[in-house]
C-alpha atoms as a PDB file:
ATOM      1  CA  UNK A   1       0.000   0.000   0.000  1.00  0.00           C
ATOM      2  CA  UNK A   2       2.629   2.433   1.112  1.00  0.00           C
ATOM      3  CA  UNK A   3       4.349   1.425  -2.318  1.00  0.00           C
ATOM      4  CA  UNK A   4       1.598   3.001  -4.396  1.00  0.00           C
ATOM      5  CA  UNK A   5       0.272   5.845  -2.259  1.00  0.00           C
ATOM      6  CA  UNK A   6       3.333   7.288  -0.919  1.00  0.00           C
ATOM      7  CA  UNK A   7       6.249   5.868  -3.196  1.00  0.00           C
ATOM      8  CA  UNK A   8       4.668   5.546  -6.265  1.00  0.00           C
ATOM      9  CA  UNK A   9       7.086   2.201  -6.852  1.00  0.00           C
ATOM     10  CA  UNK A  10       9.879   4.519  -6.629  1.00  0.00           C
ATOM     11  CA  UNK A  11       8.716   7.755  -8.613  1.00  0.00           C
ATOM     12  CA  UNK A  12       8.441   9.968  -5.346  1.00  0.00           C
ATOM     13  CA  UNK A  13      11.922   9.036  -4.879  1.00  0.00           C
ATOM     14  CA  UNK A  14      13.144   9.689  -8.781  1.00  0.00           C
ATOM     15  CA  UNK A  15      12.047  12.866  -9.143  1.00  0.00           C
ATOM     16  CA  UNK A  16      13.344  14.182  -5.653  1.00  0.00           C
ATOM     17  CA  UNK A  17      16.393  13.637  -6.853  1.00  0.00           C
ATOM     18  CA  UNK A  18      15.435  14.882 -10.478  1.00  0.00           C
ATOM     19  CA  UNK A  19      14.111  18.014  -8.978  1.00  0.00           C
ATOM     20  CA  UNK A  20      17.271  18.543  -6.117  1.00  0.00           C
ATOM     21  CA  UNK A  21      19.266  19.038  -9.703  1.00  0.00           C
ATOM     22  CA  UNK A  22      18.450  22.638  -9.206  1.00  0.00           C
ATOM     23  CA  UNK A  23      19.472  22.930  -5.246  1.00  0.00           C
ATOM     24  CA  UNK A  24      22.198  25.689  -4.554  1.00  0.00           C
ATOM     25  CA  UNK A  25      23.569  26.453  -1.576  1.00  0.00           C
ATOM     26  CA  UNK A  26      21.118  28.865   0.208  1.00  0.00           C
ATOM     27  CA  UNK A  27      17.786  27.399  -0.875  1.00  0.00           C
ATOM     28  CA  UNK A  28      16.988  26.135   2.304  1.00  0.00           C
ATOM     29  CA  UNK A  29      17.717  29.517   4.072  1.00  0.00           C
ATOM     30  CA  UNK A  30      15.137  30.403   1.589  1.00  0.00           C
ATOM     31  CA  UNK A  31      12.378  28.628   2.695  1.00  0.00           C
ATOM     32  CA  UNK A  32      12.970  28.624   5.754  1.00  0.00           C
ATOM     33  CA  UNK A  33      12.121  32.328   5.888  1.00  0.00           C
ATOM     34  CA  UNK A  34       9.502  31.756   3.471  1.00  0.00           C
ATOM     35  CA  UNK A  35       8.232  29.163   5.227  1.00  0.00           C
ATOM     36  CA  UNK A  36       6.188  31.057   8.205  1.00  0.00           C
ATOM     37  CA  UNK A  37       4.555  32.903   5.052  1.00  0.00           C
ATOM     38  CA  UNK A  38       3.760  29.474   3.054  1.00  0.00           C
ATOM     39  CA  UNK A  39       3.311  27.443   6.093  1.00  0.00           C
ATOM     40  CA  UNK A  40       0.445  28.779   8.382  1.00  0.00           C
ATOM     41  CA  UNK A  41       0.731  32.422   8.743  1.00  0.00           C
ATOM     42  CA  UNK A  42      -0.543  33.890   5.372  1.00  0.00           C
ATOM     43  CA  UNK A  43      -4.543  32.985   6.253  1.00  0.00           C
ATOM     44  CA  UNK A  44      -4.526  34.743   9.918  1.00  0.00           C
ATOM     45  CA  UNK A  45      -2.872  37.818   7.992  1.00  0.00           C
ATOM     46  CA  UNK A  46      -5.705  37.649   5.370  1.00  0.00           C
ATOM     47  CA  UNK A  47      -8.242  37.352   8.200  1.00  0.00           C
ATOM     48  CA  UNK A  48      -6.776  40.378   9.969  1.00  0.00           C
ATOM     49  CA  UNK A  49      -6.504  42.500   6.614  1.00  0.00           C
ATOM     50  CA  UNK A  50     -10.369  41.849   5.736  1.00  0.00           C
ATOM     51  CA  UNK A  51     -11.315  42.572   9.704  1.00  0.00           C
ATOM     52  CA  UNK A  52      -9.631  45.824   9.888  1.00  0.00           C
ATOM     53  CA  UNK A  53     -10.767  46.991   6.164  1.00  0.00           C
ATOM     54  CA  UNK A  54     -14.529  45.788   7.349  1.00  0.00           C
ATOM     55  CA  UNK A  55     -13.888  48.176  10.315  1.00  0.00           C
ATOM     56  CA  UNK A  56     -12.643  51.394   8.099  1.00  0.00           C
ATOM     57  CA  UNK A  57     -15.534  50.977   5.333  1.00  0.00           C
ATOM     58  CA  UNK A  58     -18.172  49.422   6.947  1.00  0.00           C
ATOM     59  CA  UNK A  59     -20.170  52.409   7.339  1.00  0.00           C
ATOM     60  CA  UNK A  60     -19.729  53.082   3.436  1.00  0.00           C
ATOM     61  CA  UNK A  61     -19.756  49.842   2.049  1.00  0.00           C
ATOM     62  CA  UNK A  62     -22.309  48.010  -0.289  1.00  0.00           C
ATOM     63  CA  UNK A  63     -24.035  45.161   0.712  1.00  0.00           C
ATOM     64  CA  UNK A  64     -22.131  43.135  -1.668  1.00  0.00           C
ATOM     65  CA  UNK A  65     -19.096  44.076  -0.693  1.00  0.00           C
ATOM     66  CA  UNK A  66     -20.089  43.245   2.861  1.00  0.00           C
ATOM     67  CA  UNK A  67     -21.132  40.126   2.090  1.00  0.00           C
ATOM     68  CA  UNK A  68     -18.440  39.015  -0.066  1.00  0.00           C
ATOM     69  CA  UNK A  69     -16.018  39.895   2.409  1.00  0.00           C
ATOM     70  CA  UNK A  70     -18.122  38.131   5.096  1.00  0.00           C
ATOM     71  CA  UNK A  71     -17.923  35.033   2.842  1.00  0.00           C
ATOM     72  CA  UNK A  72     -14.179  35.015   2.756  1.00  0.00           C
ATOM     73  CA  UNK A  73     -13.617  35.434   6.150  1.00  0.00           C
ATOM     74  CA  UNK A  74     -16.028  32.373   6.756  1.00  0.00           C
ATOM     75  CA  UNK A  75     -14.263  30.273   4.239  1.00  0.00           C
ATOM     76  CA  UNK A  76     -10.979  31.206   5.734  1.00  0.00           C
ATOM     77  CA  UNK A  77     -12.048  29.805   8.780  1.00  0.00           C
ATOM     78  CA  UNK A  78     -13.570  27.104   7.670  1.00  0.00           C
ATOM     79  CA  UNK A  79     -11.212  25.744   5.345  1.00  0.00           C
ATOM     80  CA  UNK A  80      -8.095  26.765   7.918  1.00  0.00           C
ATOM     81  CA  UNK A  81      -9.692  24.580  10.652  1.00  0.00           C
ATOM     82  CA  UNK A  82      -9.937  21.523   8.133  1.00  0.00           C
ATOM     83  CA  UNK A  83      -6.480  21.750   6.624  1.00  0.00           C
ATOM     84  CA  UNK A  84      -5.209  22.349  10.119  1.00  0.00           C
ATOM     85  CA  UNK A  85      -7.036  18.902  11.641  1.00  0.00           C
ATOM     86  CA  UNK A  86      -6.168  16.854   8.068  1.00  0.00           C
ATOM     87  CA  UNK A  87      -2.254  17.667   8.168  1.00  0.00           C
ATOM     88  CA  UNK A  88      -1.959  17.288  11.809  1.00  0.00           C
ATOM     89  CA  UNK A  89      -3.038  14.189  12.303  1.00  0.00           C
ATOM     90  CA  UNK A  90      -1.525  12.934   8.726  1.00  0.00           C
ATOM     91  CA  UNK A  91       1.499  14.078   9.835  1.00  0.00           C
ATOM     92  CA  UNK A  92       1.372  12.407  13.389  1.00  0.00           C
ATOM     93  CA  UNK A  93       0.737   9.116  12.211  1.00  0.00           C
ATOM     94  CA  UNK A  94       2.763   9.018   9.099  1.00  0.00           C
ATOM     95  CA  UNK A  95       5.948   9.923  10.334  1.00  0.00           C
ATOM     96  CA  UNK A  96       7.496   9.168   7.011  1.00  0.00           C
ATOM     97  CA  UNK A  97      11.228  10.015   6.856  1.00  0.00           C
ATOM     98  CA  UNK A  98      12.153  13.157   5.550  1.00  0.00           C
ATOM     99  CA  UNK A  99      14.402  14.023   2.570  1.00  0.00           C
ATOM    100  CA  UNK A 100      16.679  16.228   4.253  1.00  0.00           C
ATOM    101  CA  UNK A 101      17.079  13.138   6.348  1.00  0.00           C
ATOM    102  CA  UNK A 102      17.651  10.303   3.705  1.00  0.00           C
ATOM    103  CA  UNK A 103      20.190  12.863   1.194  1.00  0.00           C
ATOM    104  CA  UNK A 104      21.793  15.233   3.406  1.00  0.00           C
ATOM    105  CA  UNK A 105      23.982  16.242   0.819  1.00  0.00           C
ATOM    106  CA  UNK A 106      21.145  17.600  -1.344  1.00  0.00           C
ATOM    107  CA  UNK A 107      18.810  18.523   0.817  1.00  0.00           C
ATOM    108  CA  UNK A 108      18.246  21.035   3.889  1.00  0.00           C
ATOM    109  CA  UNK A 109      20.202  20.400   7.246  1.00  0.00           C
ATOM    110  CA  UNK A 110      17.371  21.562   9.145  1.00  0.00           C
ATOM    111  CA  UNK A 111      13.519  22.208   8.272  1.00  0.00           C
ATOM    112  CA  UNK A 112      12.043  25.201   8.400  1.00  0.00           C
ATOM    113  CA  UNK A 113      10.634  26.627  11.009  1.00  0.00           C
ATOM    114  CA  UNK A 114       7.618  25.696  11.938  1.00  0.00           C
ATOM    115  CA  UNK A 115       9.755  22.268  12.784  1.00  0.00           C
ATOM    116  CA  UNK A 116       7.306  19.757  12.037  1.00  0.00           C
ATOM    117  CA  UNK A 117       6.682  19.244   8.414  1.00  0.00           C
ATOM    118  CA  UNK A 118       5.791  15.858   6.634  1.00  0.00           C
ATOM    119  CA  UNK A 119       2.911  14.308   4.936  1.00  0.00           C
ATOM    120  CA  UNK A 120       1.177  15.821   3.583  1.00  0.00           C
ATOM    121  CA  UNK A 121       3.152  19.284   2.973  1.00  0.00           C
ATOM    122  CA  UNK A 122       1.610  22.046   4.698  1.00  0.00           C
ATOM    123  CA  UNK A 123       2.521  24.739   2.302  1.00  0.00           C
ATOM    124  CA  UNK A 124       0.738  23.840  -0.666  1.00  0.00           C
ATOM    125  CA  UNK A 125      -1.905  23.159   1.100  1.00  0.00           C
ATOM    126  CA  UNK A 126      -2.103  26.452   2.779  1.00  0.00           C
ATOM    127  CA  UNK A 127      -1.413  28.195  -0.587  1.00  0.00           C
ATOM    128  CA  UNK A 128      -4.228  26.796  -2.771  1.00  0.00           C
ATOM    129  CA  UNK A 129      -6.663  27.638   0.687  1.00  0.00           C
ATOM    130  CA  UNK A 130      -5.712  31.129   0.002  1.00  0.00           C
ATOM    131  CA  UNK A 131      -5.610  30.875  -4.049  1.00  0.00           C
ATOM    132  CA  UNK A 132      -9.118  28.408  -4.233  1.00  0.00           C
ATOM    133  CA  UNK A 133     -10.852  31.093  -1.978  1.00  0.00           C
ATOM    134  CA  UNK A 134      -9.664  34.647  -3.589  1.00  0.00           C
ATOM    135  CA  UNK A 135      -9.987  32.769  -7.352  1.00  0.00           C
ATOM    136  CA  UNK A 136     -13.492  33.868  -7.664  1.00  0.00           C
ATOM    137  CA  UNK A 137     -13.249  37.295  -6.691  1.00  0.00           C
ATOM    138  CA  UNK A 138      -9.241  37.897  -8.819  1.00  0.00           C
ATOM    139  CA  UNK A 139      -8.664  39.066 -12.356  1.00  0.00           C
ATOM    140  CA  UNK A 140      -6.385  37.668 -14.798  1.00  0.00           C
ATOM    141  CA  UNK A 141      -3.352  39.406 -12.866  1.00  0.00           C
ATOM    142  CA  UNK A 142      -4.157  38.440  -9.482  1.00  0.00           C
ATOM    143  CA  UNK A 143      -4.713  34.807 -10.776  1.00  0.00           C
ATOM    144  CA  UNK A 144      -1.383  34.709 -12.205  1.00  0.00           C
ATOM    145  CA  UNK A 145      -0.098  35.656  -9.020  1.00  0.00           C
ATOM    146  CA  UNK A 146      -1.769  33.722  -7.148  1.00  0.00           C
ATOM    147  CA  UNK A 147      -0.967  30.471  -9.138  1.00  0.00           C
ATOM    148  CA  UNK A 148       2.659  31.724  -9.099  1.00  0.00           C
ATOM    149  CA  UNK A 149       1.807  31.819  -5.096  1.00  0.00           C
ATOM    150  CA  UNK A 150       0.998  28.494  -5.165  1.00  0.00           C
ATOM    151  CA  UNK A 151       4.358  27.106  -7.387  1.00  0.00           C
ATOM    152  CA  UNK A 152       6.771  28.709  -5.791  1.00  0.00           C
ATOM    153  CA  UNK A 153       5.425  27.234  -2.330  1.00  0.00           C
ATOM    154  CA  UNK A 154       5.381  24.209  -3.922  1.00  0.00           C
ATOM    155  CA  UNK A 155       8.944  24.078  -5.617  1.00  0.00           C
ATOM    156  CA  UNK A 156      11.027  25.870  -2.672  1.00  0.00           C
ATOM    157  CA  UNK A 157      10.050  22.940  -0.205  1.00  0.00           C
ATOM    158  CA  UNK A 158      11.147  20.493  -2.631  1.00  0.00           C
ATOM    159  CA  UNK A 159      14.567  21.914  -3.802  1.00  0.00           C
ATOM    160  CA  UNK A 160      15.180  22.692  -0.205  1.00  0.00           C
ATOM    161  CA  UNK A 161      14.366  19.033   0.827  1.00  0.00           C
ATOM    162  CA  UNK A 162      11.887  19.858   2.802  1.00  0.00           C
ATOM    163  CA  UNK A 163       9.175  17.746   1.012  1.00  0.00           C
ATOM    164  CA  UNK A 164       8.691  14.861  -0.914  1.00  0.00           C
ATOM    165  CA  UNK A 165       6.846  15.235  -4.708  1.00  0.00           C
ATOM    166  CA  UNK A 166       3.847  13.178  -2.988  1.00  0.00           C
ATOM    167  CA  UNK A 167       4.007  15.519  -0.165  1.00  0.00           C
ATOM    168  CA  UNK A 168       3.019  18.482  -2.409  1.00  0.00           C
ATOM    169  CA  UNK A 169       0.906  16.381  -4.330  1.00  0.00           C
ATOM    170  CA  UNK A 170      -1.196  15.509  -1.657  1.00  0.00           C
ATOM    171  CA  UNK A 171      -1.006  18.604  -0.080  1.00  0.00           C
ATOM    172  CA  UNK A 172      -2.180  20.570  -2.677  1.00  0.00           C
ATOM    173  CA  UNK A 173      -5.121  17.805  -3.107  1.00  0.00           C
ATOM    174  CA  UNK A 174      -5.615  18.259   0.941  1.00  0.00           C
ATOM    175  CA  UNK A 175      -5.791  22.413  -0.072  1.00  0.00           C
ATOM    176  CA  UNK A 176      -8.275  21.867  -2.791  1.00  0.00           C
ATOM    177  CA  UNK A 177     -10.579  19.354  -0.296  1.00  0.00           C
ATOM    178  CA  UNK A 178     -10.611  21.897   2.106  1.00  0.00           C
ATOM    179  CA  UNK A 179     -11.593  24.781   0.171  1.00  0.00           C
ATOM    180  CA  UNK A 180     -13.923  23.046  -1.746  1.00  0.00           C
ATOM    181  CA  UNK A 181     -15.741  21.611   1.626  1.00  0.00           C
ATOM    182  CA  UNK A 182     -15.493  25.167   3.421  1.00  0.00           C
ATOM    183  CA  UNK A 183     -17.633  25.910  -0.149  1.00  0.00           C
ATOM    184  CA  UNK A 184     -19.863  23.415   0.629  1.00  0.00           C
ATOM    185  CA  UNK A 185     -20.861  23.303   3.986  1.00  0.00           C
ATOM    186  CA  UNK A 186     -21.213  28.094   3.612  1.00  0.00           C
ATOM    187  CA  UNK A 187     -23.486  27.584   1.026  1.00  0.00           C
ATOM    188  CA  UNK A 188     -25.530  24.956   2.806  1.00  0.00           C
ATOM    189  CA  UNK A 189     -25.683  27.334   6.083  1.00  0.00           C
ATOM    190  CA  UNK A 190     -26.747  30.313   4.093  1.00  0.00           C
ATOM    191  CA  UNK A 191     -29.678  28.212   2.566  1.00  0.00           C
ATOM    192  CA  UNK A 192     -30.359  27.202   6.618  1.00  0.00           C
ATOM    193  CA  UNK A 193     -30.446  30.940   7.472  1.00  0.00           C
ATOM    194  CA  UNK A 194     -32.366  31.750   4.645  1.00  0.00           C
ATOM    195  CA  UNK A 195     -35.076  28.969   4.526  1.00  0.00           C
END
């Protein structure tokens, strides 16, 4: 089982190294300043952005603009919790080694800060939270951004040896889940309150 989920018969493995062509010296200093940002830090700034705009414009605001920013701050909450109970207790009882453990030559001597970091990765996760729930509401620009948001995430936890390929894989699926159940379960409250 562990062969095909996590190994992929040796893929995971092969393009770790495939990708750790591109480590330099410094990468992992990198992300590990990055990582606070990617990790879990960039949704609580979010939340405390749209709290203290409500406060400055919410005597001139629209009603749609009220309630879109009401939405996001739900979602945000929402989805956070779920992402934060999924990777928590993945990580716990995985415990899967890490890469910086198994090639310490190509690989970061230490993880980033916060310390515990496994399966699934907590960064990609955390970025397509914040990217799923502002897609809807972004232009081209911002989308572009917020994709590249998502990649570089993605990529600096790898070349630093952070993370495995499946632990971005599945952490961007465990993103996704999230965001799409926060969708879920606001919409079906709002027909509640409504009915």
């Amino acid at each position: 089982m562990k062969a095909v989920f996590y190994d992929w018969l040796g893929a995971n493995e092969w393009l770790f190294q495939g990708i750790n062509f591109f480590y330099a010296p410094g990468i992992q200093d990198i992300w590990r300043l990055l990582a606070w940002l990617y990790g879990w830090w960039v949704a609580p700034l979010i939340a405390l952005a749209i709290c203290f705009h409500y406060l400055r414009v919410r005597h001139q605001a629209g009603a749609g603009q009220l309630a879109a920013m009401s939405r996001i701050m739900a979602l945000l909450i929402l989805a956070f919790c779920m992402i934060w109970c999924a990777l928590y207790t993945a990580q716990t009882v995985s415990l899967w080694p890490r890469p910086w453990m198994v090639y310490a030559d190509v690989a970061a001597i230490s993880g980033p800060l916060p310390w515990h970091e496994g399966f699934p990765a907590s960064a990609p996760a955390m970025a397509v939270m914040v990217a799923g729930i502002f897609w809807r509401y972004a232009n081209s620009r911002v989308r572009r951004g917020l994709a590249a948001y998502v990649a570089l995430g993605s990529v600096l936890a790898m070349v630093a040896g952070q993370s495995w390929p499946a632990d971005i894989v599945y952490g961007l699926l465990t993103g996704a889940a999230a965001v799409w159940l926060a969708q879920r379960y606001y919409g079906f409250a709002v027909r509640q309150v409504s009915s």
